[in-house]
N, C-alpha and C. Protein backbone atom coordinates (compact mmCIF):
# COMPACT_ATOMS: atom_id res chain seq x y z
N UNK A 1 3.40 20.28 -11.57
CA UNK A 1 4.78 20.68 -11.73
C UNK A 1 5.70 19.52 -11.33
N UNK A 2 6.68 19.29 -11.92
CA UNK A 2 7.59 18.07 -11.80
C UNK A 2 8.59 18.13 -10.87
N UNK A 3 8.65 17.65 -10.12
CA UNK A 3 9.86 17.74 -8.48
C UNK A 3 11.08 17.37 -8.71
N UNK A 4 12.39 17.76 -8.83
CA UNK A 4 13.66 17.47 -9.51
C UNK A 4 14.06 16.48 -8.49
N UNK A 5 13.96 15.98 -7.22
CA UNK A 5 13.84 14.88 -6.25
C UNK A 5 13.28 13.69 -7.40
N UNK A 6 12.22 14.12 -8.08
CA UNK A 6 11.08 12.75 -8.42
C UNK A 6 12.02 12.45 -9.92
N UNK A 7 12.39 13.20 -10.36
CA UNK A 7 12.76 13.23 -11.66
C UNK A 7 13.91 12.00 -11.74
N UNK A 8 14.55 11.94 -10.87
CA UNK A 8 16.15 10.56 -10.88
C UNK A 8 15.25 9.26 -10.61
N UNK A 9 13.76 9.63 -9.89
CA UNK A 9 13.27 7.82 -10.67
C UNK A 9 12.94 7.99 -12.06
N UNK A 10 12.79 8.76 -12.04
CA UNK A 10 12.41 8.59 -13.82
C UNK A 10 13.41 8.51 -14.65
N UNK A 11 14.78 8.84 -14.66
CA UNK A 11 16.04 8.58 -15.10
C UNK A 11 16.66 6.85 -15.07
N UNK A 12 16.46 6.97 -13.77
CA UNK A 12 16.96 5.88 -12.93
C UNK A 12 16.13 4.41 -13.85
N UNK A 13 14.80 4.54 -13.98
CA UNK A 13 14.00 3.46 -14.28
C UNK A 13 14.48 2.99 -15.25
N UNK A 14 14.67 1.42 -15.47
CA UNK A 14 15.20 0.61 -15.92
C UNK A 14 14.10 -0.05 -17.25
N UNK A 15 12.82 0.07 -15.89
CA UNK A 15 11.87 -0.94 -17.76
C UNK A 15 10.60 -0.13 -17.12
N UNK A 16 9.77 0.19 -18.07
CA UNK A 16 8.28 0.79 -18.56
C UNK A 16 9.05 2.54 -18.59
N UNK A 17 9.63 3.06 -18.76
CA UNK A 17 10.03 4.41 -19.16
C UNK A 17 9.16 5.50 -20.00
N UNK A 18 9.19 4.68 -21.11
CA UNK A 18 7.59 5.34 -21.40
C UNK A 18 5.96 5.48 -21.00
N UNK A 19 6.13 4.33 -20.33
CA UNK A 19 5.05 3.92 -19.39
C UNK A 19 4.79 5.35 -18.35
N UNK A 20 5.77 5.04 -17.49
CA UNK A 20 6.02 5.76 -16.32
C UNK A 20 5.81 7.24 -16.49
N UNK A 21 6.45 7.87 -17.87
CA UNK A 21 6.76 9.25 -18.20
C UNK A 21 5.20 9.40 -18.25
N UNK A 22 4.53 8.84 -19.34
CA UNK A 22 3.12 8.96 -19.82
C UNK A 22 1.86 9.03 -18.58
N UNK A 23 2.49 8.03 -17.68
CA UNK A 23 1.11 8.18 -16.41
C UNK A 23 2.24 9.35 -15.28
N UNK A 24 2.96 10.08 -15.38
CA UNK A 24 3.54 10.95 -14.82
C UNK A 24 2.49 12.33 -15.24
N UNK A 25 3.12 12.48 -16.46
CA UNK A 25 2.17 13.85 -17.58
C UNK A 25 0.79 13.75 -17.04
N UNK A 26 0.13 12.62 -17.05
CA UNK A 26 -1.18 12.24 -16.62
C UNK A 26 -1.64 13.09 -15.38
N UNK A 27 -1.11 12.32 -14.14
CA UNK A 27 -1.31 12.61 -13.08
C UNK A 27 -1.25 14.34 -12.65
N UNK A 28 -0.01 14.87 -13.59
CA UNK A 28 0.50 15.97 -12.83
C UNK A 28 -0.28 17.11 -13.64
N UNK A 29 -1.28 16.70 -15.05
CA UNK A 29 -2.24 17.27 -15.51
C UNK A 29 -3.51 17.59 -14.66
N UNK A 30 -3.17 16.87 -13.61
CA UNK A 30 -4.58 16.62 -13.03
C UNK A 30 -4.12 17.53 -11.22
N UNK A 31 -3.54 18.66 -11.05
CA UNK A 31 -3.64 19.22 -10.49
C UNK A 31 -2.85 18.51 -8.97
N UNK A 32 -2.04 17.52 -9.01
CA UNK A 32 -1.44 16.71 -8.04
C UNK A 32 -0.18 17.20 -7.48
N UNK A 33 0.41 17.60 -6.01
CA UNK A 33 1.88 17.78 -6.24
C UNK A 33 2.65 16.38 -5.84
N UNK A 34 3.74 16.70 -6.80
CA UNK A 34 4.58 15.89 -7.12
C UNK A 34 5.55 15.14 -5.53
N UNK A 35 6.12 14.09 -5.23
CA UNK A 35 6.62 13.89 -4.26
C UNK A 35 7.47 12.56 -4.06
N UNK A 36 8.68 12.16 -3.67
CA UNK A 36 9.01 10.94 -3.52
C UNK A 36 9.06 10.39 -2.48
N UNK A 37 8.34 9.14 -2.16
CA UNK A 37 7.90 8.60 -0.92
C UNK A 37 8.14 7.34 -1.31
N UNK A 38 8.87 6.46 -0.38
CA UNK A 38 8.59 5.02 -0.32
C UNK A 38 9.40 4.42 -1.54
N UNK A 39 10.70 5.62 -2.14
CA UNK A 39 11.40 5.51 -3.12
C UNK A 39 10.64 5.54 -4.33
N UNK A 40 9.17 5.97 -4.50
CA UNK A 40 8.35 5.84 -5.44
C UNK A 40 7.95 7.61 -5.92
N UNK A 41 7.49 7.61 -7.53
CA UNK A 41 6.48 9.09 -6.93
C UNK A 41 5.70 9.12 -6.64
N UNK A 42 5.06 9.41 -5.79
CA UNK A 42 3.80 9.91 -5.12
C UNK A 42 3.15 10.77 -5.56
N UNK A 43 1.71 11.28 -5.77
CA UNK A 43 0.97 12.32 -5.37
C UNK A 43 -0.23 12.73 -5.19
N UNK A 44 0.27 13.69 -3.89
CA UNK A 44 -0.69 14.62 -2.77
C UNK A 44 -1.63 15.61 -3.36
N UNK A 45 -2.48 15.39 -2.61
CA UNK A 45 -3.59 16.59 -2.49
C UNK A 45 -3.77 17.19 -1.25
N UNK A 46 -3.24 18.46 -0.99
CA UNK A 46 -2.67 18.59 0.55
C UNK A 46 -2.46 18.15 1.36
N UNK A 47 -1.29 17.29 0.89
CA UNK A 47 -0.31 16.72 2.02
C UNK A 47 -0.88 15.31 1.98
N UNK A 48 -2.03 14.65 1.51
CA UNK A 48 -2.75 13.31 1.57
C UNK A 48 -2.00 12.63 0.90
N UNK A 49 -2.08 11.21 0.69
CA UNK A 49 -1.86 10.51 -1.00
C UNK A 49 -2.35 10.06 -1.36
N UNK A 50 -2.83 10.62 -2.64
CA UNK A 50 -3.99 10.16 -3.97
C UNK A 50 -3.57 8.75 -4.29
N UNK A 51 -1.94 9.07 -5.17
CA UNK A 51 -1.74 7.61 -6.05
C UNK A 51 -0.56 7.48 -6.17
N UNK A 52 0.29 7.09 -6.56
CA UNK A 52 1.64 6.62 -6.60
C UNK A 52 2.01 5.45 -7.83
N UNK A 53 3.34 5.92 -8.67
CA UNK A 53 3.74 4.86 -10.03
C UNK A 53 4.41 4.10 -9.42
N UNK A 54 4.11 3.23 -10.02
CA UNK A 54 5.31 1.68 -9.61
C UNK A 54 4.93 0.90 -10.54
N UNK A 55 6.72 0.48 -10.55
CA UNK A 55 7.06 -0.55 -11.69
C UNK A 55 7.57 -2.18 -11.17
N UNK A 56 6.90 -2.79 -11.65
CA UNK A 56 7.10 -4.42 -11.50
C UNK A 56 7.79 -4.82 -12.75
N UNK A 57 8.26 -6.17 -12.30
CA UNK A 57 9.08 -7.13 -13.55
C UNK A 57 7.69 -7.24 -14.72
N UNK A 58 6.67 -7.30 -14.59
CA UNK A 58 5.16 -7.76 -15.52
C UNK A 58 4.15 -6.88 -15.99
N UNK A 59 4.34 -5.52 -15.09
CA UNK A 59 3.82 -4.53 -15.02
C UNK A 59 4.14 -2.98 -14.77
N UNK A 60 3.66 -1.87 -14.98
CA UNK A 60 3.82 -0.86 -14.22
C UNK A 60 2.27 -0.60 -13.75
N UNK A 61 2.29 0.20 -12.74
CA UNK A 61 0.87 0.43 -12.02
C UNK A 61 0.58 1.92 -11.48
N UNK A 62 -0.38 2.01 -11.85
CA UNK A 62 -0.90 3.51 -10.51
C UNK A 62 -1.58 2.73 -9.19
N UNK A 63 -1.32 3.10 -8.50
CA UNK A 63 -1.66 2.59 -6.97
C UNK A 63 -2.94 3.64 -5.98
N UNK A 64 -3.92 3.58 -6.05
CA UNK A 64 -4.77 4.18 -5.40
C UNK A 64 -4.73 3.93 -3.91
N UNK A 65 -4.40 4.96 -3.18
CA UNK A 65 -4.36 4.74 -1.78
C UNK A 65 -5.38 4.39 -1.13
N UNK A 66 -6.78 4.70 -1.70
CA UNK A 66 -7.80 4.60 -0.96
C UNK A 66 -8.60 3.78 -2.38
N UNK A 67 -8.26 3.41 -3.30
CA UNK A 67 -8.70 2.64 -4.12
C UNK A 67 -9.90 2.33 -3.57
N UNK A 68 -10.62 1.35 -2.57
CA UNK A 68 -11.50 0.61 -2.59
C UNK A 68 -12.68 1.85 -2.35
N UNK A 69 -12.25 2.84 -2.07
CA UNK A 69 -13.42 3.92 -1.86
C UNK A 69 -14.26 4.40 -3.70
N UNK A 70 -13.45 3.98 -4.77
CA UNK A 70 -13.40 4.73 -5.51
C UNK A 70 -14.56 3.95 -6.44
N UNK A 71 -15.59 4.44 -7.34
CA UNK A 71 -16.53 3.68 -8.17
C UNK A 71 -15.88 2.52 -8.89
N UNK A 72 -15.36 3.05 -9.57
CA UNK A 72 -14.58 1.88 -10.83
C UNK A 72 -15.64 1.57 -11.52
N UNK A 73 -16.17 2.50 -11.91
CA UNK A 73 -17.46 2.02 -13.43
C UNK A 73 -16.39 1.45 -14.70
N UNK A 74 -15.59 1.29 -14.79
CA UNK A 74 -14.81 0.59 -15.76
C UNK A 74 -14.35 -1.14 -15.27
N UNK A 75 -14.55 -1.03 -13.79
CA UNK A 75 -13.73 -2.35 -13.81
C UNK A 75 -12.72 -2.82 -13.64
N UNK A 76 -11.54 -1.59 -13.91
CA UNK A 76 -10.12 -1.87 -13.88
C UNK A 76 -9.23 -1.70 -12.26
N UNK A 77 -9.67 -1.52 -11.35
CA UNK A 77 -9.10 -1.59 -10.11
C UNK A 77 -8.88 -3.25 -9.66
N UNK A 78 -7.91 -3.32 -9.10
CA UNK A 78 -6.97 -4.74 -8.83
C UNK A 78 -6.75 -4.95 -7.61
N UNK A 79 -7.47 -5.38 -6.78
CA UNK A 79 -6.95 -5.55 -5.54
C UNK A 79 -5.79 -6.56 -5.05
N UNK A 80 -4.12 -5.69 -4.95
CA UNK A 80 -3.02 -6.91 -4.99
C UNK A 80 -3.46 -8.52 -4.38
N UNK A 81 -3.47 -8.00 -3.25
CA UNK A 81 -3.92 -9.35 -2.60
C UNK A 81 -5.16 -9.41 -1.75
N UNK A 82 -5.70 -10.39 -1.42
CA UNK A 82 -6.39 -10.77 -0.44
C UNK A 82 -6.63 -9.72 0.99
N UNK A 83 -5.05 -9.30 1.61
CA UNK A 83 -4.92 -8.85 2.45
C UNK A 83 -5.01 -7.53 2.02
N UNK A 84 -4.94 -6.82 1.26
CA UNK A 84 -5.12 -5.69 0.77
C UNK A 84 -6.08 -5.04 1.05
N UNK A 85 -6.46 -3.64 2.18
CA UNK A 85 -7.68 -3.63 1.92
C UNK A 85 -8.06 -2.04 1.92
N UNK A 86 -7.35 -1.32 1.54
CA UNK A 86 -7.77 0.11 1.11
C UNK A 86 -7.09 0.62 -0.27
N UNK A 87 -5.83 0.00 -0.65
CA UNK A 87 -5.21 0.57 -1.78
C UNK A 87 -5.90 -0.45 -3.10
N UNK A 88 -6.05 0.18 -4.24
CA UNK A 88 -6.06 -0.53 -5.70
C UNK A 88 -5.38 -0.21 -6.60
N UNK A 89 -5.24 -1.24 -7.41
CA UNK A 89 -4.04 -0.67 -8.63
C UNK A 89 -4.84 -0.40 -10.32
N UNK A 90 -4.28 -0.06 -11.29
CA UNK A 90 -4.58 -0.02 -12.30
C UNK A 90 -3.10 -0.75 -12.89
N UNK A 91 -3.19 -1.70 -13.80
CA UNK A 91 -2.01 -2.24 -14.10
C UNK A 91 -2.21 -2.09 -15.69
N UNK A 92 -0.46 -1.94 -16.35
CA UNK A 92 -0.05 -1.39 -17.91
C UNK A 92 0.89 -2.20 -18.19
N UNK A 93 0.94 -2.94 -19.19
CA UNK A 93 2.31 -3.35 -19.77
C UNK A 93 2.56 -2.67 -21.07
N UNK A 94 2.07 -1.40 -21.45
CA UNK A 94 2.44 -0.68 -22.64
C UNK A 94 1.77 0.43 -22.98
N UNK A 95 2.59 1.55 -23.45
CA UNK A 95 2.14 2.83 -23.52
C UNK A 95 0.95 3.27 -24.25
N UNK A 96 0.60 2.41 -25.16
CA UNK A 96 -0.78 2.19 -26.05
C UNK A 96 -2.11 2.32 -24.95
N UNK A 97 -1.73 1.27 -24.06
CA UNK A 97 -3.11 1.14 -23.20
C UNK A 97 -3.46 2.94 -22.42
N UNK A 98 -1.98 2.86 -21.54
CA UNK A 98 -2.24 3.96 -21.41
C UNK A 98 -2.62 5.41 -22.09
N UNK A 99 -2.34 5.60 -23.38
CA UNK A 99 -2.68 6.62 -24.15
C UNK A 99 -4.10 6.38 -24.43
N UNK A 100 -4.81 4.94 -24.78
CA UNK A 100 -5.93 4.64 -24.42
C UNK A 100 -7.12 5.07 -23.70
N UNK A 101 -6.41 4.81 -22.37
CA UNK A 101 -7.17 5.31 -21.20
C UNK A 101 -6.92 6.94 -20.44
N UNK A 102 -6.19 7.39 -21.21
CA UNK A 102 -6.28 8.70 -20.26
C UNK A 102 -7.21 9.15 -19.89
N UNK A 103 -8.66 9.27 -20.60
CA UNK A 103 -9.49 9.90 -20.20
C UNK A 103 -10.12 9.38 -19.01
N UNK A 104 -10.40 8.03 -18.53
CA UNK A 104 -10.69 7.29 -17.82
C UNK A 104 -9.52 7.19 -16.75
N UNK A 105 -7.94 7.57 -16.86
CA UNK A 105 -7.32 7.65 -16.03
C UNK A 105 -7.33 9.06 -14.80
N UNK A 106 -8.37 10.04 -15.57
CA UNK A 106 -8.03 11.16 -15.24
C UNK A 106 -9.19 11.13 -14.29
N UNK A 107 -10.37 10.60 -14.89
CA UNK A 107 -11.50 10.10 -14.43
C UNK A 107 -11.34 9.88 -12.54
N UNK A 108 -10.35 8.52 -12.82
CA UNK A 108 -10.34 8.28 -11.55
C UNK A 108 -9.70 8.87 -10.53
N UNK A 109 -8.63 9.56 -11.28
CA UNK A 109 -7.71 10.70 -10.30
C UNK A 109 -8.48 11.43 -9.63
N UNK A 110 -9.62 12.20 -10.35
CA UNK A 110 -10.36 13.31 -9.38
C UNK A 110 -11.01 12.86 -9.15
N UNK A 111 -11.71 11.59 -9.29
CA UNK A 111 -12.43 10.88 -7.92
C UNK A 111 -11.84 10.54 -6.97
N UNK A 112 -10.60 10.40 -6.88
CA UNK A 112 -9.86 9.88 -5.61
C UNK A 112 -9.41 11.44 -5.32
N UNK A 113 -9.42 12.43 -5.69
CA UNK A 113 -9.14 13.75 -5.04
C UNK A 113 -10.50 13.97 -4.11
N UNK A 114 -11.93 14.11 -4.79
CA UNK A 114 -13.15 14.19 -4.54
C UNK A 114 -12.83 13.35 -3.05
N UNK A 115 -12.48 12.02 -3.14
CA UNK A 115 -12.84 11.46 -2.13
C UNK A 115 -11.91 11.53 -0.53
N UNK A 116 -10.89 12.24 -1.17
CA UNK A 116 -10.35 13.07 -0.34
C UNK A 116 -10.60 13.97 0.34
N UNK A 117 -11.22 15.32 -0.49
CA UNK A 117 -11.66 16.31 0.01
C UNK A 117 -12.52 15.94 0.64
N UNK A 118 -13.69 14.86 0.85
CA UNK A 118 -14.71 14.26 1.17
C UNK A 118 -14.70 14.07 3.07
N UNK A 119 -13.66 13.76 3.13
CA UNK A 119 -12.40 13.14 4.05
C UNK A 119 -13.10 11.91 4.16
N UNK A 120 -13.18 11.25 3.18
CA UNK A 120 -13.89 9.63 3.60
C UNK A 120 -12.44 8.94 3.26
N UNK A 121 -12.92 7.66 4.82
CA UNK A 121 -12.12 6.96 4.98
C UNK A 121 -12.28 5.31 5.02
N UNK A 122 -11.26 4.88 4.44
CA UNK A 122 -11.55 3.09 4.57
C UNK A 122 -11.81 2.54 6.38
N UNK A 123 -12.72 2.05 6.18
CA UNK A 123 -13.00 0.91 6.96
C UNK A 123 -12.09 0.02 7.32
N UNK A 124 -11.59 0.07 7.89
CA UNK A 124 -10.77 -1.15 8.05
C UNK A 124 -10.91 -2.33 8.82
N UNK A 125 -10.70 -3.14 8.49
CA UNK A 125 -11.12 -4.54 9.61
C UNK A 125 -10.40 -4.70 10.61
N UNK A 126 -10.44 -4.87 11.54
CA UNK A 126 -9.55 -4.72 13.36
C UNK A 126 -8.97 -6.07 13.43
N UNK A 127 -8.08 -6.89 12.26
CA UNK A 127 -7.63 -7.55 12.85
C UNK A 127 -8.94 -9.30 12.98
N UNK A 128 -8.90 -9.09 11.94
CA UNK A 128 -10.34 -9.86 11.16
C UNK A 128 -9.74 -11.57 11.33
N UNK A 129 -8.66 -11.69 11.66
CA UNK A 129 -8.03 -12.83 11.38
C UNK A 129 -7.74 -13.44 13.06
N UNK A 130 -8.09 -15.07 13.79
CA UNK A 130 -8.02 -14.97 14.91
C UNK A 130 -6.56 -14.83 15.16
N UNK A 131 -5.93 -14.87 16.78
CA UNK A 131 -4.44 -14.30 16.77
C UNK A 131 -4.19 -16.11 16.89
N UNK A 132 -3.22 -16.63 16.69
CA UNK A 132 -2.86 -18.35 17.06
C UNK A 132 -3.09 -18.01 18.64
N UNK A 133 -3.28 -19.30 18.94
CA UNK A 133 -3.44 -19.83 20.16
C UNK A 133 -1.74 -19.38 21.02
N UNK A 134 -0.80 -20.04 20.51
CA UNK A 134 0.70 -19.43 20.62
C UNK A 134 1.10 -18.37 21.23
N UNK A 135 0.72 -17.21 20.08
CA UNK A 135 0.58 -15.72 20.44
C UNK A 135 0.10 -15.29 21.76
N UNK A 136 -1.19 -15.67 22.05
CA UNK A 136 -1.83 -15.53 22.47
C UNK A 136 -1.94 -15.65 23.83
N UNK A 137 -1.06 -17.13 23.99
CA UNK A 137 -0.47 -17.70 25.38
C UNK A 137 0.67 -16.54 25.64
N UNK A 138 1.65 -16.27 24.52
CA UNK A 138 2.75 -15.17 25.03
C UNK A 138 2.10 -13.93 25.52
N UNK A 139 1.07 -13.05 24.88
CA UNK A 139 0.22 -11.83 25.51
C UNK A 139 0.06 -11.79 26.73
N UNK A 140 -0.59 -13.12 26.91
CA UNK A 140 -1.24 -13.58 28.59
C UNK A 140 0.16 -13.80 29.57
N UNK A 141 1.32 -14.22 28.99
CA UNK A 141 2.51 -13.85 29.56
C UNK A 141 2.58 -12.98 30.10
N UNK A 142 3.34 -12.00 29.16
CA UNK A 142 3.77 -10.83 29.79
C UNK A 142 2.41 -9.54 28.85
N UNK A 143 2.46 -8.80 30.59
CA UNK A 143 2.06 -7.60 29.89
C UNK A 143 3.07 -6.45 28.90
N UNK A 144 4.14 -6.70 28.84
CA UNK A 144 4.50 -5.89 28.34
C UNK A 144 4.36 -5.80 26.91
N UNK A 145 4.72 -6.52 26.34
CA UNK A 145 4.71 -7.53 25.13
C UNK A 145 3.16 -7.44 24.86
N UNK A 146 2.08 -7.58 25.02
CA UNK A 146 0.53 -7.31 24.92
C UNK A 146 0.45 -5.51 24.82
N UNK A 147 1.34 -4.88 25.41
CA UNK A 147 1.20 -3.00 25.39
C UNK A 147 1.84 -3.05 24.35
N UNK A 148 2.66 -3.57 23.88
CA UNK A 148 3.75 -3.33 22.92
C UNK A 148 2.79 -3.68 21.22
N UNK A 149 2.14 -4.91 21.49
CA UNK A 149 1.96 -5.21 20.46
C UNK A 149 0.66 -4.51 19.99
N UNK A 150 -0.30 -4.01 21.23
CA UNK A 150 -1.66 -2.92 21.05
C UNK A 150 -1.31 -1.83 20.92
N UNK A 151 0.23 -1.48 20.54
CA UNK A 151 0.71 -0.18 20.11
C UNK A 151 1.15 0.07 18.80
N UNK A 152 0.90 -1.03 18.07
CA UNK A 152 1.61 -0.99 16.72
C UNK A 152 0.19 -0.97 16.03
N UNK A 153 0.48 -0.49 14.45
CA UNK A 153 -0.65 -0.08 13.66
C UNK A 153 -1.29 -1.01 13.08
N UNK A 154 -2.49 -0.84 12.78
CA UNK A 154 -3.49 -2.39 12.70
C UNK A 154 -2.20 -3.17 11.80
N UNK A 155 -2.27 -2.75 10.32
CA UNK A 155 -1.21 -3.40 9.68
C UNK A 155 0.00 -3.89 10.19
N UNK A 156 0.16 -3.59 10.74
CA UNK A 156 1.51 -3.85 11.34
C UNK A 156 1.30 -5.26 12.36
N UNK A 157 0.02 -5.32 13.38
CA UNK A 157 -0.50 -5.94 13.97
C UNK A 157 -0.82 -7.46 12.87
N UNK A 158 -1.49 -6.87 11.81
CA UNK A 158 -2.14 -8.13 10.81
C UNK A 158 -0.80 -8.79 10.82
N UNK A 159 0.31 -7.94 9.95
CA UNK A 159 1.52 -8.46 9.44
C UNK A 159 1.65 -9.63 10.30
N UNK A 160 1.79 -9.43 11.58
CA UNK A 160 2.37 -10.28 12.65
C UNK A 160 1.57 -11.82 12.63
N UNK A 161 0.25 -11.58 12.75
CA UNK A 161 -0.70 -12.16 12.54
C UNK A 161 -0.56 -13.40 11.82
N UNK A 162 -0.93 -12.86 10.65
CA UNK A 162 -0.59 -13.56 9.27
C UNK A 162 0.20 -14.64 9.23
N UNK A 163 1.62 -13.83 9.68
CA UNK A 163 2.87 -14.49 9.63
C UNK A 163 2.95 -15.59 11.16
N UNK A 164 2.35 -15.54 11.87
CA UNK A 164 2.19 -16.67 12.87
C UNK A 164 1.76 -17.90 12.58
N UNK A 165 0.02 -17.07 11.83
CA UNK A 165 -1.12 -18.28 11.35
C UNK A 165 -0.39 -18.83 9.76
N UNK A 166 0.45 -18.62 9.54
CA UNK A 166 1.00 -18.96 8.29
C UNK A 166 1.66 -20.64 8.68
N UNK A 167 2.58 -20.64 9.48
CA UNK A 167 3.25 -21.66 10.34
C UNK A 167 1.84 -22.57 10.25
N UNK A 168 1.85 -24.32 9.91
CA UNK A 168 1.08 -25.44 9.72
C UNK A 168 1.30 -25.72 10.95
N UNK A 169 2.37 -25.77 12.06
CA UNK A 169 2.46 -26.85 12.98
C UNK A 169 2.85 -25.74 13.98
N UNK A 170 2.26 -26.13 15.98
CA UNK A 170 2.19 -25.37 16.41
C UNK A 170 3.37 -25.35 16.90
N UNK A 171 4.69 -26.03 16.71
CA UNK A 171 6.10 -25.94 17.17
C UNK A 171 6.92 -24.46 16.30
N UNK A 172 6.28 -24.47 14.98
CA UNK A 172 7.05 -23.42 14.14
C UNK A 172 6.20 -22.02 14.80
N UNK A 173 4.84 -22.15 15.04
CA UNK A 173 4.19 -21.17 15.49
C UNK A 173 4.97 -20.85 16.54
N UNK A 174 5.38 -21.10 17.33
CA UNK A 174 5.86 -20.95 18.33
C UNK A 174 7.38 -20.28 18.41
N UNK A 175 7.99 -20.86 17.66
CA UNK A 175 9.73 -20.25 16.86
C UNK A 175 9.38 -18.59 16.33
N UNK A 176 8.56 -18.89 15.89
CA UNK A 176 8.03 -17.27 14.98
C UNK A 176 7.71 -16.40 16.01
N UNK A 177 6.56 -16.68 17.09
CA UNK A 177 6.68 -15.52 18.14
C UNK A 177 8.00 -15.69 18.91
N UNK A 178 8.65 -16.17 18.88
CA UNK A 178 10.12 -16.03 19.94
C UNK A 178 10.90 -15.25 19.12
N UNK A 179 10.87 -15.38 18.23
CA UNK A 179 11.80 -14.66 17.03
C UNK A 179 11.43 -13.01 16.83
N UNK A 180 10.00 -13.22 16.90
CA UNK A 180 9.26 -11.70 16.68
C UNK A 180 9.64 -11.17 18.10
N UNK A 181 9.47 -11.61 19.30
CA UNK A 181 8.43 -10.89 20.38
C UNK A 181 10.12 -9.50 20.66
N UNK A 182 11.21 -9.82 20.44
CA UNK A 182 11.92 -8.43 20.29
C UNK A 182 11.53 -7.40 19.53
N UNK A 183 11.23 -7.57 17.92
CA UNK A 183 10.44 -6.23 17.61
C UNK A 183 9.66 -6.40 18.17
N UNK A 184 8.83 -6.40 18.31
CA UNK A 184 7.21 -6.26 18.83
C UNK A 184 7.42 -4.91 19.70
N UNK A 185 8.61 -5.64 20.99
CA UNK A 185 9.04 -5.17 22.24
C UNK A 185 9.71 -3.73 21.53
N UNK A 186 10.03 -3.46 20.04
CA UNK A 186 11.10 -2.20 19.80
C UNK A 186 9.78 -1.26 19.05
N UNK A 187 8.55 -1.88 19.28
CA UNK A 187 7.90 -0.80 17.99
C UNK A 187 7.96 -1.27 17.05
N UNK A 188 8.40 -2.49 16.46
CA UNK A 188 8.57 -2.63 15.00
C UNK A 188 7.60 -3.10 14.04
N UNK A 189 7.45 -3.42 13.03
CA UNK A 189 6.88 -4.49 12.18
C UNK A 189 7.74 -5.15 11.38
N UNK A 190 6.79 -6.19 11.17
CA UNK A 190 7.96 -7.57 10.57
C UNK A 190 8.27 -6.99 9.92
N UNK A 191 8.10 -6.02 8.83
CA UNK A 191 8.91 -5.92 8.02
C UNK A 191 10.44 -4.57 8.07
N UNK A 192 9.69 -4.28 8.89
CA UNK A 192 10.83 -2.90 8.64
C UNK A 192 11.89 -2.87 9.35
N UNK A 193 12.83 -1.92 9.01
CA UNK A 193 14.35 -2.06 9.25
C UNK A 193 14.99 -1.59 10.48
């Protein structure tokens, strides 16, 4: 059933429209409720999230939340990046493909329901990446700042991570945790508002 909340992205959308409508019908054939999350639609299988549409400048996509759990006897799951490590995408630049693949789209929907009901969960890596030396000296600083930062969610933790070991020289490494260590200290992650 279609959520009149979800319906103004679908108005709203600017490019893949047919795209979007077509893996909408799809999804919501397949026994999903409808939902807007993350300014996107979403949808749940009690209260979980299966998959979610999104549109890029190159693409539109279904987004598997737990993607990497899922077979993919076709092949077509995309892992965005590197750092990516439970969601997969299926990517469309035209309504052909998708009319194409429905059957195989539907395919994977109730495997990712299946693997829901399953309650199987991704693995996740703890932070697989070492922390800089930098960081590391600030932790051993203060305890507070070390509670603060073993309180935020692995992702949130990587984010930080990442964005330290990203810095080539250990003077910028160093600018970056001074800059961070206030969120850290608020709960935050780099990215959010």
């Amino acid at each position: 059933m279609t959520n009149p909340k979800v319906d103004i992205f679908f108005i709203k959308a600017k490019k893949w429209q047919k795209e979007l409508a077509k893996l909408r019908m799809i999804i919501l054939d397949c026994g999903l409720t409808e939902e807007l999350k993350w300014g996107q639609p979403c949808y749940t299988f009690q209260k979980s999230n299966i998959v979610l549409i999104h549109g890029f400048k190159e693409y539109c996509a279904l987004l598997f939340f737990k993607g990497a759990l899922l077979k993919d006897a076709n092949g077509i799951l995309i892992q965005q990046t590197e750092n990516v490590q439970a969601a997969r995408q299926i990517r469309f630049t035209n309504v052909r493909e998708i009319v194409e693949m429905e059957p195989i789209l539907k395919a994977y929907i109730y495997e990712a329901i299946e693997v829901e009901k399953a309650g199987l969960k991704v693995n996740f890596k703890q932070n697989p990446e070492p922390i800089p030396e930098e960081f590391q000296n600030k932790l051993g600083e203060s305890p507070a700042l070390k509670t603060a930062f073993e309180a935020l969610t692995p992702g949130r933790q990587r984010g930080y991570i990442l964005y330290f070991s990203g810095a080539k020289q250990s003077k910028t490494r160093e600018s970056r945790v001074e800059k961070c260590m206030r969120r850290i200290l608020n709960g935050k992650g780099l990215d959010d508002q």
